[in-house]
C-alpha atoms as a PDB file:
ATOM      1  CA  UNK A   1     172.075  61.853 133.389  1.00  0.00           C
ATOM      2  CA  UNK A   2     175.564  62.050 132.064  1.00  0.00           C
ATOM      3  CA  UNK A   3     178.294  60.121 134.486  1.00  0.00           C
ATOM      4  CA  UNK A   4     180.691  62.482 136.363  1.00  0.00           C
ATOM      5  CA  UNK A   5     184.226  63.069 134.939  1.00  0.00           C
ATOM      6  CA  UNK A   6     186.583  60.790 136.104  1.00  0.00           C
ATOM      7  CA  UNK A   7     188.275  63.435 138.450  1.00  0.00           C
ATOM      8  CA  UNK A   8     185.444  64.508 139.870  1.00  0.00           C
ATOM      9  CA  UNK A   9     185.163  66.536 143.198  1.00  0.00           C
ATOM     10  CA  UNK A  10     182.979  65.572 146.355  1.00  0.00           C
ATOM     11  CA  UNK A  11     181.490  69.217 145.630  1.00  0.00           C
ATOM     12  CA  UNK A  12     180.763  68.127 141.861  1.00  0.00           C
ATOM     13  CA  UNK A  13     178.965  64.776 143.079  1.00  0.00           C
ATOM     14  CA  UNK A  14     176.796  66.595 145.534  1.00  0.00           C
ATOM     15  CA  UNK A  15     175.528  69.189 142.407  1.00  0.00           C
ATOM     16  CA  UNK A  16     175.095  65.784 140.345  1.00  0.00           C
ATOM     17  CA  UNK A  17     173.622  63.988 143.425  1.00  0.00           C
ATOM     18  CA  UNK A  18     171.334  67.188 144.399  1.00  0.00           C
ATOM     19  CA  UNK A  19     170.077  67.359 140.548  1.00  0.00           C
ATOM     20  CA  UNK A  20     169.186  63.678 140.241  1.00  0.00           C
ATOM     21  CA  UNK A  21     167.502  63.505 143.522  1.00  0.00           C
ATOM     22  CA  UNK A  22     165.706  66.935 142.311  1.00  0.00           C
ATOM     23  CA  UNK A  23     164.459  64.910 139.326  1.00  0.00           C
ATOM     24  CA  UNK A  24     163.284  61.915 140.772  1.00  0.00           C
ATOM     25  CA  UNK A  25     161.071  64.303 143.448  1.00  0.00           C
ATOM     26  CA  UNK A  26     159.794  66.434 140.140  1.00  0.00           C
ATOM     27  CA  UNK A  27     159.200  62.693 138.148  1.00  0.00           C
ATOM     28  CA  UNK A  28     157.100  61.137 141.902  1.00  0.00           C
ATOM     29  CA  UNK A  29     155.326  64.726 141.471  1.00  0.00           C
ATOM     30  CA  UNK A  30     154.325  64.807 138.186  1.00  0.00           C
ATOM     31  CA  UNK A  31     153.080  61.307 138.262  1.00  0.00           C
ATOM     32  CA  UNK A  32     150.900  61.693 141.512  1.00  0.00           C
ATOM     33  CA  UNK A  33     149.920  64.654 139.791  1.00  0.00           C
ATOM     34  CA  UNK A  34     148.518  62.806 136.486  1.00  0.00           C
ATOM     35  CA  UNK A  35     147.093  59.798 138.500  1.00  0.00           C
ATOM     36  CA  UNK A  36     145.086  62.065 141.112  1.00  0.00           C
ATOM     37  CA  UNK A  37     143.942  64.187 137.980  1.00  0.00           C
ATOM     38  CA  UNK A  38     143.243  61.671 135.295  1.00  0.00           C
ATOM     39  CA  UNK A  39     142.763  57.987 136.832  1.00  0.00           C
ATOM     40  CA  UNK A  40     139.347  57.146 138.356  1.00  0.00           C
ATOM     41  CA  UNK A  41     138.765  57.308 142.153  1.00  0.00           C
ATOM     42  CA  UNK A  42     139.192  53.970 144.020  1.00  0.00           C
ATOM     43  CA  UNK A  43     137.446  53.670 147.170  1.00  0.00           C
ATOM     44  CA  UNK A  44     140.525  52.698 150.434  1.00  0.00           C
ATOM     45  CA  UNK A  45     139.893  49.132 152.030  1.00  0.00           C
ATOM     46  CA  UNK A  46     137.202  49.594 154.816  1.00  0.00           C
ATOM     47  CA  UNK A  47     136.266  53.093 153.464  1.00  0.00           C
ATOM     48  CA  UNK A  48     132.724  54.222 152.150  1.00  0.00           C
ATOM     49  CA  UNK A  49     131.958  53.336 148.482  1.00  0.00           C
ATOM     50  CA  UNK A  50     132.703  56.422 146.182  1.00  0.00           C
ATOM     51  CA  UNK A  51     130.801  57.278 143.347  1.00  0.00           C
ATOM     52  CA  UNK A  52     131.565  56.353 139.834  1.00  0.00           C
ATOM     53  CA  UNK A  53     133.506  59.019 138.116  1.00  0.00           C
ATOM     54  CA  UNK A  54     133.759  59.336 134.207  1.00  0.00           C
ATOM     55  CA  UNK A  55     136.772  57.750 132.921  1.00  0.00           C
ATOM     56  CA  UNK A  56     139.187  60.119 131.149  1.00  0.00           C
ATOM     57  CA  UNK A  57     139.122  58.963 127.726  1.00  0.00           C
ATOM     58  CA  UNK A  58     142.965  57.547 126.569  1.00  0.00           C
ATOM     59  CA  UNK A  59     144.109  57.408 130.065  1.00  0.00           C
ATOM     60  CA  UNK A  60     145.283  54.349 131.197  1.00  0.00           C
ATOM     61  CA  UNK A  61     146.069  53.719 134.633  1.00  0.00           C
ATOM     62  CA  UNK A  62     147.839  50.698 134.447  1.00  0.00           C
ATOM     63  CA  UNK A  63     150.387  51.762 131.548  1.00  0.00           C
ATOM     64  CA  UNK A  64     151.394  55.280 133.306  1.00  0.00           C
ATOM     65  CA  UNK A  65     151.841  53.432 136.410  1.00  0.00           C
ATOM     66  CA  UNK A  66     154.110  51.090 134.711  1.00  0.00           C
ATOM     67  CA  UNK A  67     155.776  54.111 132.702  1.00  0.00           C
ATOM     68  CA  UNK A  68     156.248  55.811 136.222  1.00  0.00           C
ATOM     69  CA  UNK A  69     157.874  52.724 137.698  1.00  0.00           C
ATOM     70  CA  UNK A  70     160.141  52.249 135.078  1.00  0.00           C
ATOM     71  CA  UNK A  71     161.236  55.850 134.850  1.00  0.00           C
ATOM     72  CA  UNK A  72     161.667  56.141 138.821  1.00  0.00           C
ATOM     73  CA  UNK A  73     163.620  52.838 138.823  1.00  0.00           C
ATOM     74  CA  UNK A  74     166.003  54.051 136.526  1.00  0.00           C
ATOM     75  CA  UNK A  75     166.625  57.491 138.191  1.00  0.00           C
ATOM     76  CA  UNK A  76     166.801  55.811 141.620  1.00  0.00           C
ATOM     77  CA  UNK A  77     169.757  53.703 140.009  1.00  0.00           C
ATOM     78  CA  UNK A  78     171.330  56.922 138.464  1.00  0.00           C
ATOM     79  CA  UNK A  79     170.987  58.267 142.418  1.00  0.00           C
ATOM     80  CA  UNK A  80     172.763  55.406 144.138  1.00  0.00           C
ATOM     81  CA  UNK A  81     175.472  54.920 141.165  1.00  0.00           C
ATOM     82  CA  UNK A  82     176.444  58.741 142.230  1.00  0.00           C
ATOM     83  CA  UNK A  83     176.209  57.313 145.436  1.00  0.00           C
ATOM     84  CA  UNK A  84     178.781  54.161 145.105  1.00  0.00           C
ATOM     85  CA  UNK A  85     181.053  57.435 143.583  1.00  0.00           C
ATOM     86  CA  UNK A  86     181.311  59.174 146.547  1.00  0.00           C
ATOM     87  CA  UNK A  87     184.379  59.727 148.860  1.00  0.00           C
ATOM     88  CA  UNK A  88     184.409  56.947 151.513  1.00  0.00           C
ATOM     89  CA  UNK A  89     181.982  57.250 154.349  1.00  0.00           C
ATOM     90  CA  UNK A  90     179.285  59.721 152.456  1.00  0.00           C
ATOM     91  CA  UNK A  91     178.306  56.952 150.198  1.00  0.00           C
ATOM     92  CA  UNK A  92     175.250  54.619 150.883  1.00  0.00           C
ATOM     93  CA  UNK A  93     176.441  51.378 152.667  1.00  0.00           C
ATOM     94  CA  UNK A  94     177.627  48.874 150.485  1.00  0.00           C
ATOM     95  CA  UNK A  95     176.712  45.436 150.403  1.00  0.00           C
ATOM     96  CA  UNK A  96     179.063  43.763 152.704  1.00  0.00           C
ATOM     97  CA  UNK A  97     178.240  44.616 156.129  1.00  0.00           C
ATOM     98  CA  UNK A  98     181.677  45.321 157.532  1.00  0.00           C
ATOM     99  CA  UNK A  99     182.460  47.600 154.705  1.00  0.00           C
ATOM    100  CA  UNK A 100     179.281  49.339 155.136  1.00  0.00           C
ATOM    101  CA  UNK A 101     179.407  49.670 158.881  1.00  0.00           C
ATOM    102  CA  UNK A 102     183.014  50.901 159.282  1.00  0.00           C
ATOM    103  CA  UNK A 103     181.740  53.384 156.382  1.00  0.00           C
ATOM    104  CA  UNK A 104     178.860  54.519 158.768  1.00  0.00           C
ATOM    105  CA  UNK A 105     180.769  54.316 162.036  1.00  0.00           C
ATOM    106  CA  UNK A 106     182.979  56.996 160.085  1.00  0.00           C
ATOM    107  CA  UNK A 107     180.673  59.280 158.749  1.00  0.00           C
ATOM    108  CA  UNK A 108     178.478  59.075 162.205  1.00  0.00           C
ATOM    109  CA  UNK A 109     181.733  60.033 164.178  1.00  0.00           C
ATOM    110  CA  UNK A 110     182.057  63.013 161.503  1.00  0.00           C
ATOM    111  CA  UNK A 111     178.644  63.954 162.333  1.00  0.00           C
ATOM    112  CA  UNK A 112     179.698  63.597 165.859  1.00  0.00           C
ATOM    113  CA  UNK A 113     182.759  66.060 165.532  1.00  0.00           C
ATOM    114  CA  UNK A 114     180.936  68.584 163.721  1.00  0.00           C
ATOM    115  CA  UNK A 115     177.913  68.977 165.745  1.00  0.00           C
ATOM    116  CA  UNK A 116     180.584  69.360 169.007  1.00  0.00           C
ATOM    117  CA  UNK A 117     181.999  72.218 166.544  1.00  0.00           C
ATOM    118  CA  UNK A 118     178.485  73.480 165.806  1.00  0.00           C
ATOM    119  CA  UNK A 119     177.912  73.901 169.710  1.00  0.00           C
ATOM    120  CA  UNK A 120     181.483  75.624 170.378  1.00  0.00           C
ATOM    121  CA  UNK A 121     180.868  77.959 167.596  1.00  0.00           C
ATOM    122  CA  UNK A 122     177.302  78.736 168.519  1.00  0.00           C
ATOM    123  CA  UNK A 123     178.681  79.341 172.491  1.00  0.00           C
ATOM    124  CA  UNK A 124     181.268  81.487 170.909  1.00  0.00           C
ATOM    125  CA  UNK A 125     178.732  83.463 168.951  1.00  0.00           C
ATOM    126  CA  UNK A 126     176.340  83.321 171.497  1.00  0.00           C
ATOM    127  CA  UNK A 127     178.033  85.446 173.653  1.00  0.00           C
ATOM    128  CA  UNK A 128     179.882  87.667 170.929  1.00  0.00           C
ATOM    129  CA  UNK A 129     176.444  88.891 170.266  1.00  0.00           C
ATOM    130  CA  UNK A 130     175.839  89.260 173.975  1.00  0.00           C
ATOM    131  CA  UNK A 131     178.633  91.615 174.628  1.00  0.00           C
ATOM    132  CA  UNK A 132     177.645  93.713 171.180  1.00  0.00           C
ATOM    133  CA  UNK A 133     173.984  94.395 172.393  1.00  0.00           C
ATOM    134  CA  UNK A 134     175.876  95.620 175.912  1.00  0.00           C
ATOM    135  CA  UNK A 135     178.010  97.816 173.469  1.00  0.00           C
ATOM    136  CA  UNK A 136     175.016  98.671 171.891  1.00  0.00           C
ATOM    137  CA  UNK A 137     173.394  99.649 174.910  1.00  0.00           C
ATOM    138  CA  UNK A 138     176.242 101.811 176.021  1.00  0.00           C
ATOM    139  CA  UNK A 139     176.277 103.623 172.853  1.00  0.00           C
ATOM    140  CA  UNK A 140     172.459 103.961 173.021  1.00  0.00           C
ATOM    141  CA  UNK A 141     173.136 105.771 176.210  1.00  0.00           C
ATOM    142  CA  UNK A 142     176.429 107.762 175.067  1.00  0.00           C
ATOM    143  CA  UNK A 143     174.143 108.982 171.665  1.00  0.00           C
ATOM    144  CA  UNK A 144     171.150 110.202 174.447  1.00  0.00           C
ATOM    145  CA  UNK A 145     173.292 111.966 176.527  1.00  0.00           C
ATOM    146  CA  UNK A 146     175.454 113.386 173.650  1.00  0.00           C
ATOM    147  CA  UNK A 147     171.281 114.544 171.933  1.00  0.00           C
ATOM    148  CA  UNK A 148     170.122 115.914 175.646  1.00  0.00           C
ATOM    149  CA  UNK A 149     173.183 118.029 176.085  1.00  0.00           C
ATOM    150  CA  UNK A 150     173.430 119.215 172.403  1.00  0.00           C
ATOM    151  CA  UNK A 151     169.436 120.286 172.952  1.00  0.00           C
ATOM    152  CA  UNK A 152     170.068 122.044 176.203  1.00  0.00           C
ATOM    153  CA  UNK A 153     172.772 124.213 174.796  1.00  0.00           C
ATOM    154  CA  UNK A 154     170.624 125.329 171.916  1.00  0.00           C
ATOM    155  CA  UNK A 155     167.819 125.401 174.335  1.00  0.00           C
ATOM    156  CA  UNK A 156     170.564 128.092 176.497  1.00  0.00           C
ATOM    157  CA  UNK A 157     171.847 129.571 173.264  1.00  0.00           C
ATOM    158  CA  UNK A 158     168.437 130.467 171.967  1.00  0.00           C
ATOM    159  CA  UNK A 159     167.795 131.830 175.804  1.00  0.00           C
ATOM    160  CA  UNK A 160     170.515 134.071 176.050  1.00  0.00           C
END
């Protein structure tokens, strides 16, 4: 992965973060994905024995394992070096502990703030949608009453 720009946004680190992250999830799939189709079954500790399966010819277990490891390793370091670049308090916790937890106290009294604004806003929209489904309901009403008398007049017009 190429490193950000020097002026790069918070906005432009999340993309890069978000991609990276995307590719270590595809790189843990694919992997699983090989071993569970291509290395032999192994029985869990305590389990019941399982057959002997036929080895895939080529395959070796050990050597994508290690292939796997190394490739993961180095995207995991990609991940947190995007990490290290973000703006103070969304960053991972660094290595000295009072950095790290005035970093965290931070970004948990962020998460603090918002969710109070996630609850005002949802009140607020809570009952904005209450009053339009009374609106609603009154124009329901209006529309029927507007239909019944418009039918009762043709109903007298074709009468008369």
């Amino acid at each position: 992965m190429a490193a950000p720009p020097a002026g790069a946004s918070g906005a432009e680190l999340l993309t890069q973060l978000q991609d990276q992250l995307d590719g270590v999830s595809a790189t843990l799939m694919h992997s699983l994905g090989v071993m569970q189709r291509d290395a032999p079954p192994v029985a869990a500790p305590g389990g019941p024995p399982l057959a002997a399966a036929e080895p895939v010819p080529g395959f070796d277990v050990a050597a994508h394992a290690a292939r796997m490891a190394g490739e993961i390793t180095q995207q995991v370091q990609a991940t947190e070096a995007l990490l290290q670049l973000l703006p103070d308090g969304l960053g991972c916790a660094s290595s000295s502990s009072s950095g790290g937890q005035e970093g965290q106290g931070g970004f948990t009294a962020e998460v603090r703030q918002l969710q109070q604004q996630h609850a005002e806003v949802s009140q607020q929209l809570s009952a904005a949608v209450g009053e339009a489904e009374g609106e609603l309901l009154q124009l329901q009403a209006l529309y029927a009453a507007l239909a019944k008398a418009k039918l009762q007049a043709q109903a007298q017009a074709g009468q008369g």
